[in-house]
PDB file of N, CA and C in Angstrom:
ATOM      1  N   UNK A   1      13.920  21.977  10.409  1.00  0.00           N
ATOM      2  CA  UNK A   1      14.342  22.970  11.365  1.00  0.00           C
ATOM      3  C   UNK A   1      13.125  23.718  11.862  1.00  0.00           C
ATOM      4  N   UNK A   2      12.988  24.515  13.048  1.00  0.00           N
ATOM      5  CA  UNK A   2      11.946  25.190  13.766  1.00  0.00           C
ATOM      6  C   UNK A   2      12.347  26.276  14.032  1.00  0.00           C
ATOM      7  N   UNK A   3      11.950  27.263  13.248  1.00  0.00           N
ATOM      8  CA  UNK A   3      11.876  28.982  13.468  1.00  0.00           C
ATOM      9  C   UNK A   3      10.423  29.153  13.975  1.00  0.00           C
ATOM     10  N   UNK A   4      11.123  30.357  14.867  1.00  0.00           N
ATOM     11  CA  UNK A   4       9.840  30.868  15.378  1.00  0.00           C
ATOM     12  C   UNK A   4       9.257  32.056  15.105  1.00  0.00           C
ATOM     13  N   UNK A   5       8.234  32.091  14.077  1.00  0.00           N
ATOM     14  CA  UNK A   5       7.606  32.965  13.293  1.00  0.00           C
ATOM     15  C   UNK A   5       5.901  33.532  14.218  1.00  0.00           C
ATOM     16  N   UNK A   6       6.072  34.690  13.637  1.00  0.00           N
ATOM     17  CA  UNK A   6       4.721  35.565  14.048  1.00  0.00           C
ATOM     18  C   UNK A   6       3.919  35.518  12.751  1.00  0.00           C
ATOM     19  N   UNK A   7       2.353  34.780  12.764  1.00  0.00           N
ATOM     20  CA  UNK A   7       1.710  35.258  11.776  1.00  0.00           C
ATOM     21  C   UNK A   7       0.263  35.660  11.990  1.00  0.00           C
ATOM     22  N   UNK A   8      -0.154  36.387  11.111  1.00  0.00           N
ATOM     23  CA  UNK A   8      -1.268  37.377  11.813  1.00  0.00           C
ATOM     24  C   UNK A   8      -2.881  36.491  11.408  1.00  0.00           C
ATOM     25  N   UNK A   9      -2.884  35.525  10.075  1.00  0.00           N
ATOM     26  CA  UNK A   9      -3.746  34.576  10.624  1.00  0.00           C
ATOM     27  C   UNK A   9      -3.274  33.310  10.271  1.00  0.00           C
ATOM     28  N   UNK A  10      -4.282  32.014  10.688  1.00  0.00           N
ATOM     29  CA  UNK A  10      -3.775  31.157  10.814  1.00  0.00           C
ATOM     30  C   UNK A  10      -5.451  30.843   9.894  1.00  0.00           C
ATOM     31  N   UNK A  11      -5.475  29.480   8.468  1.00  0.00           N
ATOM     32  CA  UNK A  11      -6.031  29.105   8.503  1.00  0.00           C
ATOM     33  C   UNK A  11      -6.711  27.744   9.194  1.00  0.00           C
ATOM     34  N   UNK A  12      -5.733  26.832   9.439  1.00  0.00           N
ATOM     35  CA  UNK A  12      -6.146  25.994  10.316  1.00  0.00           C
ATOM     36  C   UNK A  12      -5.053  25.158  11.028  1.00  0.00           C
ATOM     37  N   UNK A  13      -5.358  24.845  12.622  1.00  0.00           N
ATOM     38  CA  UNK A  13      -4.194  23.771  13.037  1.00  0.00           C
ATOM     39  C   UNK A  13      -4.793  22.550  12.677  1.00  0.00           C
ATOM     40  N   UNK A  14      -3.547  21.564  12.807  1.00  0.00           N
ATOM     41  CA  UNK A  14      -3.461  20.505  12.393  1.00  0.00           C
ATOM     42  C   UNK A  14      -2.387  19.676  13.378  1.00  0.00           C
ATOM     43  N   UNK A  15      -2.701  18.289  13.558  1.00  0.00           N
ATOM     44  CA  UNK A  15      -2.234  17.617  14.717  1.00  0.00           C
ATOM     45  C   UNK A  15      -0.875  17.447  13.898  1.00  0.00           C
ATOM     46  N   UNK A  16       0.290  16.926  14.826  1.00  0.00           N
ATOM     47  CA  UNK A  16       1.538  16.109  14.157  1.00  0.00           C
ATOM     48  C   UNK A  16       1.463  15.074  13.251  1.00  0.00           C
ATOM     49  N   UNK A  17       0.569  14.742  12.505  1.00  0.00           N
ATOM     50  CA  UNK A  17       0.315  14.149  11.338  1.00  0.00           C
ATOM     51  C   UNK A  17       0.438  14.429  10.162  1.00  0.00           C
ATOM     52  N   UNK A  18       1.004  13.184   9.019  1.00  0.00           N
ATOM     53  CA  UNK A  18       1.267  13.330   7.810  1.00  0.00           C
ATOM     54  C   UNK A  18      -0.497  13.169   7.172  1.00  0.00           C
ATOM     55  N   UNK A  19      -0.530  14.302   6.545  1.00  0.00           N
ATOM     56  CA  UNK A  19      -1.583  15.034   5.581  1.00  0.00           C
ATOM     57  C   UNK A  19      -1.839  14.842   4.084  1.00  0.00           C
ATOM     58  N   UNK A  20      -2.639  14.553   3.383  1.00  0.00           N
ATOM     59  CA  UNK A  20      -2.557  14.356   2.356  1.00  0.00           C
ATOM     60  C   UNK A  20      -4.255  15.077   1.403  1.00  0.00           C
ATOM     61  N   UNK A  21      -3.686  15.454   0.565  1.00  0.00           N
ATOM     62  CA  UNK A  21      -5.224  16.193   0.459  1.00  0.00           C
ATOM     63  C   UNK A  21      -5.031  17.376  -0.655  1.00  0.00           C
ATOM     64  N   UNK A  22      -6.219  17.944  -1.671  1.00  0.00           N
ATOM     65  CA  UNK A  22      -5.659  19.249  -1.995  1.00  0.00           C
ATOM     66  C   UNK A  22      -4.136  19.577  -2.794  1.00  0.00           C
ATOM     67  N   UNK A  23      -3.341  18.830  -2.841  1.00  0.00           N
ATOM     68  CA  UNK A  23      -2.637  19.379  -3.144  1.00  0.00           C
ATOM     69  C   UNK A  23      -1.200  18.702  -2.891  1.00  0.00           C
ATOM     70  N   UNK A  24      -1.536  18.187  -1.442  1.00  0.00           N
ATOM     71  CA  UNK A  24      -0.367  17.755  -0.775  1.00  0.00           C
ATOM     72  C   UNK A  24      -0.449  16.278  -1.207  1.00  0.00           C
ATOM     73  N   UNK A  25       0.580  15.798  -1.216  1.00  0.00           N
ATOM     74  CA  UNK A  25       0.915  14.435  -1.538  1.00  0.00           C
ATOM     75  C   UNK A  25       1.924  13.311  -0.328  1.00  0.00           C
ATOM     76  N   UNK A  26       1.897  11.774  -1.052  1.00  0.00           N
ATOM     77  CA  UNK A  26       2.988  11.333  -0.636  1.00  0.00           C
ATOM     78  C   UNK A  26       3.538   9.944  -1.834  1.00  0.00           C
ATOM     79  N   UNK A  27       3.903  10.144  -2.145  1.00  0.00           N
ATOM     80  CA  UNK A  27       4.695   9.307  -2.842  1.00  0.00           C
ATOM     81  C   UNK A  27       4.153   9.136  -4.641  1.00  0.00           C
ATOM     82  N   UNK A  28       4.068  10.700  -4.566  1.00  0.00           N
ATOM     83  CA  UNK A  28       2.990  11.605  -6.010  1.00  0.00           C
ATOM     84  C   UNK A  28       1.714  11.113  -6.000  1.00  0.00           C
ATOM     85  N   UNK A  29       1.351  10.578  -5.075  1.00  0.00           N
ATOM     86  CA  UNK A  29      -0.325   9.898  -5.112  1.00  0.00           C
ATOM     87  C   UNK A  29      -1.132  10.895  -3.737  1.00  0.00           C
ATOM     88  N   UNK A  30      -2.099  10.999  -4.119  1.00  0.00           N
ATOM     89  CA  UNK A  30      -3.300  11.481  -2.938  1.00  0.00           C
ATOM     90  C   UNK A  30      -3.531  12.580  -3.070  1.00  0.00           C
ATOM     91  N   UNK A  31      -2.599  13.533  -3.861  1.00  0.00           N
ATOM     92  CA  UNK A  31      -3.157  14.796  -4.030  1.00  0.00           C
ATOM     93  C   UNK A  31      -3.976  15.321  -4.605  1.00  0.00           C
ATOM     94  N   UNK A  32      -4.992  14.122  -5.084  1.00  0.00           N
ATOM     95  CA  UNK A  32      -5.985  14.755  -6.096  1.00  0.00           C
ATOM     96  C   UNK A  32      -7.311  14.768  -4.882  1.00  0.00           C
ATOM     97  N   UNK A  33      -7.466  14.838  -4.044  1.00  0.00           N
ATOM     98  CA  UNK A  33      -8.057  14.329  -3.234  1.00  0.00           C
ATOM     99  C   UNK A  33      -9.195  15.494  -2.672  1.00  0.00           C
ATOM    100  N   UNK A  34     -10.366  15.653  -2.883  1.00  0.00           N
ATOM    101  CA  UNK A  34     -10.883  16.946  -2.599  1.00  0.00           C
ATOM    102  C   UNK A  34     -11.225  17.233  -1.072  1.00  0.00           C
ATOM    103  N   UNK A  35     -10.055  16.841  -0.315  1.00  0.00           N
ATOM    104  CA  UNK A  35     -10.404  17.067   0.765  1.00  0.00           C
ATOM    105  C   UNK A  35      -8.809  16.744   1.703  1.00  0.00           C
ATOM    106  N   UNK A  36      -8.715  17.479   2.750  1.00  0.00           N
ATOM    107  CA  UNK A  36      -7.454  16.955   3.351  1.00  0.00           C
ATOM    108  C   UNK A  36      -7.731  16.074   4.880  1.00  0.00           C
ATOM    109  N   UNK A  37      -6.725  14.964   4.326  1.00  0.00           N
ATOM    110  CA  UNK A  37      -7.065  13.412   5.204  1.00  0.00           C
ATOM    111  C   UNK A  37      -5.773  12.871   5.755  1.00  0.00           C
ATOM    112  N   UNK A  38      -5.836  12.276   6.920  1.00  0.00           N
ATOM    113  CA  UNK A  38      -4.651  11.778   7.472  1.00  0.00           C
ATOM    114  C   UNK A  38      -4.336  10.881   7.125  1.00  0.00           C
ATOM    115  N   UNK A  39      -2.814  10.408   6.771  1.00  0.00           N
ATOM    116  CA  UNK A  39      -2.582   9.030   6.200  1.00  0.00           C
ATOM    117  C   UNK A  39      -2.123   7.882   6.961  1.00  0.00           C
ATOM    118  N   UNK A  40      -2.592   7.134   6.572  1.00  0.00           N
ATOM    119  CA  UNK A  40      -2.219   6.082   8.379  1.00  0.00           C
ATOM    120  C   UNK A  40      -0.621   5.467   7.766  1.00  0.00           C
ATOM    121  N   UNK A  41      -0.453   5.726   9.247  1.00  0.00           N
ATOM    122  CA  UNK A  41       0.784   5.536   9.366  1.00  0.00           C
ATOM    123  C   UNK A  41       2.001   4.376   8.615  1.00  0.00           C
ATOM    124  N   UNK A  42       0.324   2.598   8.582  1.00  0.00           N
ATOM    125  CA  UNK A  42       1.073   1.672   7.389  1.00  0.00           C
ATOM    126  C   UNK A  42       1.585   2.001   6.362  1.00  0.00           C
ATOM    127  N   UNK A  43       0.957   3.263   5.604  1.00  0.00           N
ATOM    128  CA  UNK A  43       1.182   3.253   4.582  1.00  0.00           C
ATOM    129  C   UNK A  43       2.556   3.864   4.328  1.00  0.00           C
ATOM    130  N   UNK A  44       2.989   4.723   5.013  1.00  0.00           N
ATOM    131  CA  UNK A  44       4.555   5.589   4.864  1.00  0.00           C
ATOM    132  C   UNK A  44       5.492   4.747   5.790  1.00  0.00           C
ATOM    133  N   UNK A  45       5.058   3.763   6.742  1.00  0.00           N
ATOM    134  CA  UNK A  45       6.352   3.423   7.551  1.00  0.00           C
ATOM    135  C   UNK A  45       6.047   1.920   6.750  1.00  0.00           C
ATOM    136  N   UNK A  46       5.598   1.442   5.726  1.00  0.00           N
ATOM    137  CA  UNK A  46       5.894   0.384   5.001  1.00  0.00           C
ATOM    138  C   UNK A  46       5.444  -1.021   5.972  1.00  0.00           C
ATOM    139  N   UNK A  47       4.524  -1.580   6.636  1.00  0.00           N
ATOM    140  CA  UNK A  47       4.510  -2.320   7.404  1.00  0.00           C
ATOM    141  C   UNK A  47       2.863  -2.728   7.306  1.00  0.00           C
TER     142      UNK A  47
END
């Protein structure tokens, strides 16, 4: 869903891409990752 929120800073934008990095994951793997990286697309749409 998309609320539209006011916030007073922003640390960084980021394109419509799935992220992986730091913290964030996908499929419990990549989050050890000392850095945040885009994941190509083969890998989550299975192809």
């Amino acid at each position: 869903r998309e609320v539209d929120i006011h916030v007073d800073w922003v640390g960084f934008s980021i394109p419509n891409e799935f992220v992986v990095g730091y913290g964030l994951d996908y499929n419990e793997i990549y989050r050890n990752l000392p850095f945040i990286g885009v994941l190509r697309p083969t890998i989550y749409q299975g192809t």
